[in-house]
Protein backbone atom coordinates (compact mmCIF):
# COMPACT_ATOMS: atom_id res chain seq x y z
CA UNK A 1 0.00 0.00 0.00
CA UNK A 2 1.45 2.89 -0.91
CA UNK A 3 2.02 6.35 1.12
CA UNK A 4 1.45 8.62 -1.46
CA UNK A 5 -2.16 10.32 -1.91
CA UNK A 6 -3.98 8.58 -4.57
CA UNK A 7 -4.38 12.00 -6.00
CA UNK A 8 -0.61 12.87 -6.82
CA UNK A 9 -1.39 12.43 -10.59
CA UNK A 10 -4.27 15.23 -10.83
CA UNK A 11 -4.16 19.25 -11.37
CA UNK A 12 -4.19 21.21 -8.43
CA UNK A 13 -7.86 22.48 -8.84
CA UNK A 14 -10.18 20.80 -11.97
CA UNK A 15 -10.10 22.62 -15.46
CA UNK A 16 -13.24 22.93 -17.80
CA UNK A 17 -12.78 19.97 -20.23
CA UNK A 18 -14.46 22.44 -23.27
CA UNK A 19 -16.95 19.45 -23.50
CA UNK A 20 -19.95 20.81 -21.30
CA UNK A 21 -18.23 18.67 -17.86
CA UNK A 22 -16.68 20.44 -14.99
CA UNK A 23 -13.28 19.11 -15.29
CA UNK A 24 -11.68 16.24 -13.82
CA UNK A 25 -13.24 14.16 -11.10
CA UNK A 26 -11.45 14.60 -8.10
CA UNK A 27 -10.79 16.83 -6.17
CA UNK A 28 -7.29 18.75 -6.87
CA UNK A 29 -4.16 17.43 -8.67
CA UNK A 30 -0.78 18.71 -8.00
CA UNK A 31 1.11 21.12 -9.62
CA UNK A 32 3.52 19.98 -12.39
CA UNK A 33 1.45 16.92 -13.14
CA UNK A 34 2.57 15.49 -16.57
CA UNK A 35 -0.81 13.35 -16.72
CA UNK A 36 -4.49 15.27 -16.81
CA UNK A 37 -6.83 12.55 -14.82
CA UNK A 38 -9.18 10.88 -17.22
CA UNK A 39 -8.96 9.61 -20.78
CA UNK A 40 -10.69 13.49 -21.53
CA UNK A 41 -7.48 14.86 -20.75
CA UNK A 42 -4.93 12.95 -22.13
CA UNK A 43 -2.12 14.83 -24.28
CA UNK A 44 -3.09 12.07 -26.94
CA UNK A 45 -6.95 11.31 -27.80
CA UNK A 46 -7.08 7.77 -28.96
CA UNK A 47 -6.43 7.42 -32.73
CA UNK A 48 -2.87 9.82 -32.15
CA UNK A 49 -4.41 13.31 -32.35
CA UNK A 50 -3.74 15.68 -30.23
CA UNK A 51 -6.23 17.12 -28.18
CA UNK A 52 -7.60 20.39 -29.03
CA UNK A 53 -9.38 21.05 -25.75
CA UNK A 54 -8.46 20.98 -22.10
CA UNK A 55 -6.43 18.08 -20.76
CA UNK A 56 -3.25 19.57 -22.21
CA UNK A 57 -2.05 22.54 -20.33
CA UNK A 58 0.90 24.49 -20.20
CA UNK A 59 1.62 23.42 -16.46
CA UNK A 60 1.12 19.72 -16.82
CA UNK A 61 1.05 19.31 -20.40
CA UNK A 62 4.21 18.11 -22.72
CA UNK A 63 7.39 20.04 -22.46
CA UNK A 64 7.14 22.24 -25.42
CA UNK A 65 9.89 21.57 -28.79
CA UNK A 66 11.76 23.52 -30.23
CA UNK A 67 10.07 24.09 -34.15
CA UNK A 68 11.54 21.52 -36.93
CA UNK A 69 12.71 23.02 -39.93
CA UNK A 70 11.46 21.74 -43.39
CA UNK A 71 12.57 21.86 -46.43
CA UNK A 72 15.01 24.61 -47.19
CA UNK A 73 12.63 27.18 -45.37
CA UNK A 74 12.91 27.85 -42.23
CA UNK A 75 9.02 27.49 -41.42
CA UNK A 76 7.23 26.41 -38.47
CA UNK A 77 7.23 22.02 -38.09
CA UNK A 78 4.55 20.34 -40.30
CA UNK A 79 1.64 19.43 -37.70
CA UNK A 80 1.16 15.16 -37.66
CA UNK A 81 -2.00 13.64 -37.56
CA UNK A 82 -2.12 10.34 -37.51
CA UNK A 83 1.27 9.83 -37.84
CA UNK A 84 1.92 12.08 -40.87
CA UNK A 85 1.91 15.69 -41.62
CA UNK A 86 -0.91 17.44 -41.37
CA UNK A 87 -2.20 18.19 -45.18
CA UNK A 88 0.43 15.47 -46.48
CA UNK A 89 -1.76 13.20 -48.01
CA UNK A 90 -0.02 10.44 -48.58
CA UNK A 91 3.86 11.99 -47.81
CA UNK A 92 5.89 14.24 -46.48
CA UNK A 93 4.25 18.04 -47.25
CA UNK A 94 7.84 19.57 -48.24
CA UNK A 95 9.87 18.82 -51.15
CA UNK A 96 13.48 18.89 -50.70
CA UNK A 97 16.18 19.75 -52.38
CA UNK A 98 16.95 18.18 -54.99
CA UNK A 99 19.96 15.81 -55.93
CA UNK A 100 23.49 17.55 -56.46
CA UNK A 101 23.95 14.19 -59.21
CA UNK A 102 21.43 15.77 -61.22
CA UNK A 103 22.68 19.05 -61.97
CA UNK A 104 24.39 18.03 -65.19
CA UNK A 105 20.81 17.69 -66.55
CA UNK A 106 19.92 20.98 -66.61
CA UNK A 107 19.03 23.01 -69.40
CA UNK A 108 21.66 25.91 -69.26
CA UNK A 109 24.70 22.80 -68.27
CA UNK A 110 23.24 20.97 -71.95
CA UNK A 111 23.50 24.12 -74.14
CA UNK A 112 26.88 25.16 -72.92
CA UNK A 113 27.81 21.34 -74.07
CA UNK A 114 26.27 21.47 -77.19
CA UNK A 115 27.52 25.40 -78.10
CA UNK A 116 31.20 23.51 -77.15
CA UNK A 117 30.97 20.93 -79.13
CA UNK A 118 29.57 22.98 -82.17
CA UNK A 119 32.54 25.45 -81.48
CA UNK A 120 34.68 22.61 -82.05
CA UNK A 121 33.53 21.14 -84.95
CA UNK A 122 33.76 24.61 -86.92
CA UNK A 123 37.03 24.76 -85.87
CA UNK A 124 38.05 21.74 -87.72
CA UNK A 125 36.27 22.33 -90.14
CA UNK A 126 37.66 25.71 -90.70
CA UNK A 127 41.42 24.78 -90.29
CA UNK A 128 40.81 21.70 -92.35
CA UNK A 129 39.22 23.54 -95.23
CA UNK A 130 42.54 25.99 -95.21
CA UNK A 131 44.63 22.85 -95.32
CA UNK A 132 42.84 21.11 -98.27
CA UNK A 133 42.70 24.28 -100.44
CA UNK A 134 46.30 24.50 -100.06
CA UNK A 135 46.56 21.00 -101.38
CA UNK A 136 45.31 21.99 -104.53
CA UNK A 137 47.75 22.15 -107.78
CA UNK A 138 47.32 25.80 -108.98
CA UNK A 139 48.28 26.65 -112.30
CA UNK A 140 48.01 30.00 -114.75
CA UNK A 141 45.89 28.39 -117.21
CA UNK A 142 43.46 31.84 -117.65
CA UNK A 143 45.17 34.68 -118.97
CA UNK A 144 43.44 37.56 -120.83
CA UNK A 145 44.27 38.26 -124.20
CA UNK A 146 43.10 40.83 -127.01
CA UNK A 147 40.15 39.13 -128.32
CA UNK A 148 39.25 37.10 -125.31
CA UNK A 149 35.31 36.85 -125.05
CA UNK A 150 33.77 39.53 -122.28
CA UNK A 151 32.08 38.16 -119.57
CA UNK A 152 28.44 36.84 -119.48
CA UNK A 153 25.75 35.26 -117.32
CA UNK A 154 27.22 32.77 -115.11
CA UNK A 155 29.90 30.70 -114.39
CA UNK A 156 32.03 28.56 -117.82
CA UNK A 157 34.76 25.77 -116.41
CA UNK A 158 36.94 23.94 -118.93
CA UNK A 159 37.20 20.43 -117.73
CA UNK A 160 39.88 18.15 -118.69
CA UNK A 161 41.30 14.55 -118.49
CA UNK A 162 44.77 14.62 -119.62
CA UNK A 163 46.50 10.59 -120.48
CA UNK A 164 49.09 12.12 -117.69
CA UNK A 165 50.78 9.23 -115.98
CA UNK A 166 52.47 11.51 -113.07
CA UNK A 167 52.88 9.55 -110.07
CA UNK A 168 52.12 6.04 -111.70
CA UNK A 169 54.93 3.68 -111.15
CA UNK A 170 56.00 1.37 -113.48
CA UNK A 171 53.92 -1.02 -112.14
CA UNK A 172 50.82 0.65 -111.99
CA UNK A 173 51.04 2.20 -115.68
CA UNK A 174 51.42 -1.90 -116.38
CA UNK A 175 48.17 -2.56 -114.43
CA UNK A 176 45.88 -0.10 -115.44
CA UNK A 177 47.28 0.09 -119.53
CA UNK A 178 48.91 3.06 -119.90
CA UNK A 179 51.13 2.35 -122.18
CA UNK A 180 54.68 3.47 -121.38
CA UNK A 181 57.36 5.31 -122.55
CA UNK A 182 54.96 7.93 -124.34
CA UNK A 183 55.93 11.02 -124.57
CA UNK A 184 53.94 15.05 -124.01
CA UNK A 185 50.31 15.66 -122.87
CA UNK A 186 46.94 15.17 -124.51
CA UNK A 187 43.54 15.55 -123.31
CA UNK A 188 41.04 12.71 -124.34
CA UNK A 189 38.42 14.28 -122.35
CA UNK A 190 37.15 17.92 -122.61
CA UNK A 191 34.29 18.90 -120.97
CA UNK A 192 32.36 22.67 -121.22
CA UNK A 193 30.41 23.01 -117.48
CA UNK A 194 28.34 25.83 -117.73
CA UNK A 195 26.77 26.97 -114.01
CA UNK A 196 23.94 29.52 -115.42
CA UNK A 197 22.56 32.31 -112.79
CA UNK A 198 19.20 29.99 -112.46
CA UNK A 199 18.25 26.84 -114.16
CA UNK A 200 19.81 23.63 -114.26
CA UNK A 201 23.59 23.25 -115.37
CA UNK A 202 25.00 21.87 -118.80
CA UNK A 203 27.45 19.88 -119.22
CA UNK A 204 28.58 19.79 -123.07
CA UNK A 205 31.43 17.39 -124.38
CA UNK A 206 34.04 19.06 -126.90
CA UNK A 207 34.80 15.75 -128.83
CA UNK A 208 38.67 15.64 -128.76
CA UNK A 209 38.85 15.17 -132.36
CA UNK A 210 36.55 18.72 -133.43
CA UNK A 211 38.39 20.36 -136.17
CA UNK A 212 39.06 24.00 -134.83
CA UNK A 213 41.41 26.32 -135.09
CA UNK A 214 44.43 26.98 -132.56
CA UNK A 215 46.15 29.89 -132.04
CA UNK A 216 49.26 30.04 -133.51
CA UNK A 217 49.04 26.43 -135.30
CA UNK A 218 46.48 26.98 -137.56
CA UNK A 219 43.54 24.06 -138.06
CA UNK A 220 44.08 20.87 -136.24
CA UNK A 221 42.15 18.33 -133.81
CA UNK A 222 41.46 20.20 -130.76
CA UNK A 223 43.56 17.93 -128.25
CA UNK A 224 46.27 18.71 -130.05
CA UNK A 225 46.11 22.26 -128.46
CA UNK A 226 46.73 20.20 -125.09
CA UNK A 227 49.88 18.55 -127.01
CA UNK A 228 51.04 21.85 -128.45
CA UNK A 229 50.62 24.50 -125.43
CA UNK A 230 49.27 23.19 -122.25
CA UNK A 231 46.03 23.79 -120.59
CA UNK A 232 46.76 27.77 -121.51
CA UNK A 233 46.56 26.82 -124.88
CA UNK A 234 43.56 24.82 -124.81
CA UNK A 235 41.44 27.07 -122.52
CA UNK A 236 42.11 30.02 -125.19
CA UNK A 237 41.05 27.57 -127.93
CA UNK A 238 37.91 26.57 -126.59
CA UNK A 239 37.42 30.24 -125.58
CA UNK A 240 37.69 31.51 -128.93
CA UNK A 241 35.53 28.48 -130.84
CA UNK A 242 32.39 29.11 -128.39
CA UNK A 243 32.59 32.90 -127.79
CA UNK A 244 32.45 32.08 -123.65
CA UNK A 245 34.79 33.45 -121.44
CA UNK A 246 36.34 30.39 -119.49
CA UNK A 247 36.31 31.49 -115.69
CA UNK A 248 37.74 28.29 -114.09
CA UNK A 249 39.57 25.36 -114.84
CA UNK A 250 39.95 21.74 -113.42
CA UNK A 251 42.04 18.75 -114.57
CA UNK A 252 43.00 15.69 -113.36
CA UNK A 253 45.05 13.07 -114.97
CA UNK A 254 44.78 8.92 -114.76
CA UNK A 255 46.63 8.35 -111.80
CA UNK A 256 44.55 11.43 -110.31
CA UNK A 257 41.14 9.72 -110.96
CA UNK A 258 42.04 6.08 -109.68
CA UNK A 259 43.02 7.89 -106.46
CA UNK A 260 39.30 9.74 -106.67
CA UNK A 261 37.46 6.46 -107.05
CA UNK A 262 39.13 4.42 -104.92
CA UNK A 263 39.18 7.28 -102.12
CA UNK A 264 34.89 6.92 -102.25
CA UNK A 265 34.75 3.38 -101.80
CA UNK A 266 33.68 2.53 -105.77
CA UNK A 267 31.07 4.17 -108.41
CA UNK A 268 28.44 1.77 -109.01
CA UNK A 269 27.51 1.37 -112.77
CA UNK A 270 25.02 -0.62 -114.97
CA UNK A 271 26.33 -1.61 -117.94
CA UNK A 272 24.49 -2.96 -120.84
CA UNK A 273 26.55 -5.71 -122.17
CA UNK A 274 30.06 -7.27 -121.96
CA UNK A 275 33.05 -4.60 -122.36
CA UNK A 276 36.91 -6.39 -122.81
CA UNK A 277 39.09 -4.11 -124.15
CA UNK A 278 43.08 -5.34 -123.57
CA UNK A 279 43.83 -2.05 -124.67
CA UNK A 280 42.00 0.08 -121.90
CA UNK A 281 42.60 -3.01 -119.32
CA UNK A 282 39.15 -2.85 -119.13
CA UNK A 283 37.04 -5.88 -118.66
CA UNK A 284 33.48 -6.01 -117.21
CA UNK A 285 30.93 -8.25 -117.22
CA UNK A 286 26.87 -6.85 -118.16
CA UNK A 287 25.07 -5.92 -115.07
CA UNK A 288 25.17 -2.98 -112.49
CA UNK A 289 28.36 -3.72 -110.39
CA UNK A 290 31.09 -0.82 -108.17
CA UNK A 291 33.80 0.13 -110.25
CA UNK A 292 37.21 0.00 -108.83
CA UNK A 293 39.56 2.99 -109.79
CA UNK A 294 41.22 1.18 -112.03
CA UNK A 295 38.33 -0.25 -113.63
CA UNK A 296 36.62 3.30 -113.72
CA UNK A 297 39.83 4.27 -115.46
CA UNK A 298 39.40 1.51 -118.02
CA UNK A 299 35.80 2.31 -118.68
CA UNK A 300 35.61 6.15 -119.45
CA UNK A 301 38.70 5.58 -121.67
CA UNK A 302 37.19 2.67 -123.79
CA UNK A 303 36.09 3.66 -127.13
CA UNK A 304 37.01 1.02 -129.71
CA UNK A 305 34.26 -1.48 -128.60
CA UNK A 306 31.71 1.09 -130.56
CA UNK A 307 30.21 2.16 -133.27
CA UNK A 308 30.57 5.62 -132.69
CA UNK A 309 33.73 5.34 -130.75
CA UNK A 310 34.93 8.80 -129.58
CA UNK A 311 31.20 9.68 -129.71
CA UNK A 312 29.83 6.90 -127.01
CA UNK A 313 33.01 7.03 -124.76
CA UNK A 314 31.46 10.88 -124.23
CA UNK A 315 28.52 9.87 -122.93
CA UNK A 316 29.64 7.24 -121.07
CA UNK A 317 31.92 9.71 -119.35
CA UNK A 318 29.67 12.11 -118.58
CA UNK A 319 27.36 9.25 -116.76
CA UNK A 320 30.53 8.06 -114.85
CA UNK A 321 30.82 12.20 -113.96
CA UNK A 322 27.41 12.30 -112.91
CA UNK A 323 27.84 8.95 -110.83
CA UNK A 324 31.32 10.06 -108.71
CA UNK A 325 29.95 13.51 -108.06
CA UNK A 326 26.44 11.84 -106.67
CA UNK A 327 28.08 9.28 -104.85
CA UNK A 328 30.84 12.30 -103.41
CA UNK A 329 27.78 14.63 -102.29
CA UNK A 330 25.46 12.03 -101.14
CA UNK A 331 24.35 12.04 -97.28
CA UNK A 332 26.11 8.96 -96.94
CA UNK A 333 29.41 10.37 -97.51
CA UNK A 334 28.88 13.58 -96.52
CA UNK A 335 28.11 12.49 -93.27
CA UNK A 336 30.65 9.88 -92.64
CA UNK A 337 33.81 11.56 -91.28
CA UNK A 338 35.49 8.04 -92.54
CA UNK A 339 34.04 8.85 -96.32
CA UNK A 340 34.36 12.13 -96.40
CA UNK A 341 37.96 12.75 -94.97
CA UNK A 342 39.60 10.29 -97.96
CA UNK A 343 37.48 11.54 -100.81
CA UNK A 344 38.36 14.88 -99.64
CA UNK A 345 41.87 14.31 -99.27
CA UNK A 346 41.94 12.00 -102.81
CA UNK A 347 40.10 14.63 -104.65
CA UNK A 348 42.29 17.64 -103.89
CA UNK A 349 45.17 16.02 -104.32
CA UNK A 350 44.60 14.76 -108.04
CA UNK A 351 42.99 18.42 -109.33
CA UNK A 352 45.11 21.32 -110.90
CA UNK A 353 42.87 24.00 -110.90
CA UNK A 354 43.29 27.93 -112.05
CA UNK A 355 44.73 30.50 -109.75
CA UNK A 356 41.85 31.64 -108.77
CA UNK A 357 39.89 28.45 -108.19
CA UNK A 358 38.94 28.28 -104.13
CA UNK A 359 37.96 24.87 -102.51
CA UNK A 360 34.70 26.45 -101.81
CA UNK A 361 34.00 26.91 -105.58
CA UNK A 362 35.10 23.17 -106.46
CA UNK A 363 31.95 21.82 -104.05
CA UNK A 364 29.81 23.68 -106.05
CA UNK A 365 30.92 22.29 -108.99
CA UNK A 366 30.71 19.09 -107.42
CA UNK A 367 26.70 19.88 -106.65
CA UNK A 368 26.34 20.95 -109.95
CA UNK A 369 27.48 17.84 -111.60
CA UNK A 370 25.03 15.90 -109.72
CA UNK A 371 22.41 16.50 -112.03
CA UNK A 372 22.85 19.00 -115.21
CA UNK A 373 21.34 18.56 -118.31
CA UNK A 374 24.26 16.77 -120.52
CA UNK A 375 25.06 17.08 -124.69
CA UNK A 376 27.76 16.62 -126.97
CA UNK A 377 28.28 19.97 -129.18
CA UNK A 378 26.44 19.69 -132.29
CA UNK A 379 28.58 17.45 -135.12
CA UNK A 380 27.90 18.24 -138.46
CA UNK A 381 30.71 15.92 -140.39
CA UNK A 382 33.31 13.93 -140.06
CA UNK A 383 36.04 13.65 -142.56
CA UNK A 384 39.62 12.09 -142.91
CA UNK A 385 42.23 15.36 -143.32
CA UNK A 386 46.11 15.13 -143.45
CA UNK A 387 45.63 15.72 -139.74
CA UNK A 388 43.84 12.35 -138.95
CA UNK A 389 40.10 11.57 -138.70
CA UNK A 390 38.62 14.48 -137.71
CA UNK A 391 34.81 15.46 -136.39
CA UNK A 392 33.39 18.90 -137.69
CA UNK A 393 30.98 21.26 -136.51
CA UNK A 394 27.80 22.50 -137.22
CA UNK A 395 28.44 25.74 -136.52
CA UNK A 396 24.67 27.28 -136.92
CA UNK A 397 23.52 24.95 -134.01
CA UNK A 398 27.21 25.09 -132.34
CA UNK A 399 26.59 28.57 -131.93
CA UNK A 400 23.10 29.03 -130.96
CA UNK A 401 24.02 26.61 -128.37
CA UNK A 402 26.77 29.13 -126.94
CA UNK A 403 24.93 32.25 -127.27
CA UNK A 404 21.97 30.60 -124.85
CA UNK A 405 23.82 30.06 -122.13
CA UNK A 406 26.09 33.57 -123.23
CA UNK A 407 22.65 35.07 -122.67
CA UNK A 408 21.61 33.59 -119.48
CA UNK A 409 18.65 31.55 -121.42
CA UNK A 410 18.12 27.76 -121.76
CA UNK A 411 19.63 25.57 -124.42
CA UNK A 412 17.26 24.33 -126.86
CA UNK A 413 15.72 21.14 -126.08
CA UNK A 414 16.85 19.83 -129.35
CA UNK A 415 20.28 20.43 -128.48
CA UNK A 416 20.50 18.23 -125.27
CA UNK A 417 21.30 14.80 -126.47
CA UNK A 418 21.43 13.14 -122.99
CA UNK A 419 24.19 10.63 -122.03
CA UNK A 420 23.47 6.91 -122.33
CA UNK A 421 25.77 4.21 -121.01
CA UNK A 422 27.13 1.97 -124.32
């Protein structure tokens, strides 16, 4: 039996619950009580919620806490019911901060990479552009001269393919059928690219045997202005026969367009039947296959397999043209640092261009030749002269040819032959 009053636990005097009762039963609980008597007073209703009412005094209630802090804020503590924060729902009612891992995700962090790695990339780009224009062979091929032809609507390029075996070993002028031991420069290919101010671009072949004249040499095949003076020669040749002021030039020799080809991985071609022609070191069989560079060599020099000879081996090199600069410009390879870095490097390396002839300018040729319109220049004859077989020209449609694209207008339907594979 204990010594201590039976009413230690209660409130010195009885406290109005709130609830219409007159307090406690009892008569007087002391001072400092933790407890309030009854389950009215409790700090805790049942259920865990505080008591709103009476029961939880100052005096003999819970010691008071210091406030929590929440969040970043330093607000008052988040009031539990139930065992979680008042107005919670289902969690915690502040959000904290959030994690210091994710702060490379954010918007300002992923721009600054991006703008770096754009930064770089022009870089590059610029200091690799410099480079590859210097790697160009620069020559004075255009030079102006009394009665050059004035200037007119759009942009003319000469385009040549010289027999040049410069940097062919002996071995390699064996493998791809040069011939050796041969002596000067001709041009088997000569090509008139004209870029007008709108509309799409020509492409016209000057058949190496046209009968024209050449300055200084009087009447002769027109390669033999190659043989005779050069690309200077030729340029002012071609100049004077069309009335068209040349404005660039680009040529590239055999050695120069196995290096091409072989640089882009291949041109694929379809050919209509069987070409084998020991001569050219060109054998294929029918069928669409990718041309190696030296069988790309083989085929755009082939030309006694036809009927026409010089005439088809035109068109057939125009639709190899077409093919390289497609394949060179195509998504695929512009895309592919892998492509694109060895075509670059191959192309620029086998060119000799004018002296004013930028990098920049040869990829718009290269765009150009994707898809122009292509002809041979209008042949009138062809006759046997002390000079060798020979093709002439008719003039009267040579000329109106020229003077349409002199005049910034189109070139007569009738006048674009197309190029057809032989």
């Amino acid at each position: 039996m204990s010594d201590r009053s039976d009413d230690w636990f209660r409130d010195p005097a009885p406290r109005s619950s709130g609830r219409g009762g007159s307090g406690y039963p009892g008569a007087s609980e002391p001072a400092g009580s933790v407890f309030g008597g009854g389950n009215r007073g409790s700090a805790w209703e049942s259920g865990g919620q505080q008591a709103s009412g009476a029961g939880y005094g100052k005096a003999g209630a819970w010691p008071e806490q210091p406030p929590a802090q929440g969040g970043r804020g330093g607000g008052p503590a988040p009031q539990y019911q139930g065992g979680r924060p008042a107005g919670s729902g289902g969690g915690y009612s502040g959000r904290g901060s959030p994690g210091r891992g994710r702060r490379w995700l954010r918007p300002r962090r992923i721009l600054a990479i991006i703008a770096l790695v754009v930064v770089v990339v022009l870089v590059l780009t610029g200091v690799m552009y410099f480079y590859l224009n210097s790697k160009l062979t620069r020559a004075n091929v255009l030079v102006d001269y009394a009665a050059r032809p004035a200037a007119s609507d759009g942009q003319n390029w000469l385009i040549t393919g010289s027999d040049s075996r410069q940097g062919l070993t002996r071995k390699q002028e064996r493998q791809l059928a040069t011939g050796r031991g041969i002596g000067g420069h001709r041009s088997d290919t000569v090509l008139l690219l004209h870029i007008p101010s709108s509309g799409p671009s020509v492409l016209v072949s000057l058949p190496r045997d046209s009968y024209v004249p050449i300055p200084g040499f009087g009447m002769n095949k027109l390669n033999a202005a190659y043989s005779f003076g050069g690309p200077k020669l030729l340029a002012k040749t071609v100049q004077n026969v069309t009335g068209l002021q040349i404005n660039h030039y680009m040529g590239i020799g055999f050695g120069g367009l196995v290096n091409v080809v072989n640089a882009v991985g291949g041109v694929r071609m379809c050919i209509p039947q069987n070409l084998n022609d020991p001569a050219a070191g060109l054998h294929l069989k029918k069928g669409c296959q990718n041309l190696n560079g030296a069988q790309a060599l083989g085929f755009v020099r082939t030309r006694h397999l036809f009927a026409t000879q010089d005439l088809q081996r035109e068109q057939d090199q125009r639709a190899f043209i077409k093919a390289l600069l497609s394949k060179l410009t195509s998504p695929g390879t512009l895309v592919n640092p892998f492509a694109t870095v060895p075509a670059a490097f191959g192309a620029t390396g086998a060119l000799t261009v004018d002296t004013g002839t930028q990098l920049y300018q040869l990829v718009q040729v290269a765009f150009a030749l994707r898809h122009p319109e292509t002809t041979t220049v209008p042949i009138g004859a062809s006759e046997t002269l002390a000079v060798g077989d020979v093709l002439v020209w008719d003039h009267t449609q040579a000329l109106r040819m020229f003077n349409a694209m002199k005049n910034g207008q189109p070139v007569p339907k009738r006048l674009i032959t197309g190029s057809k594979v032989g």
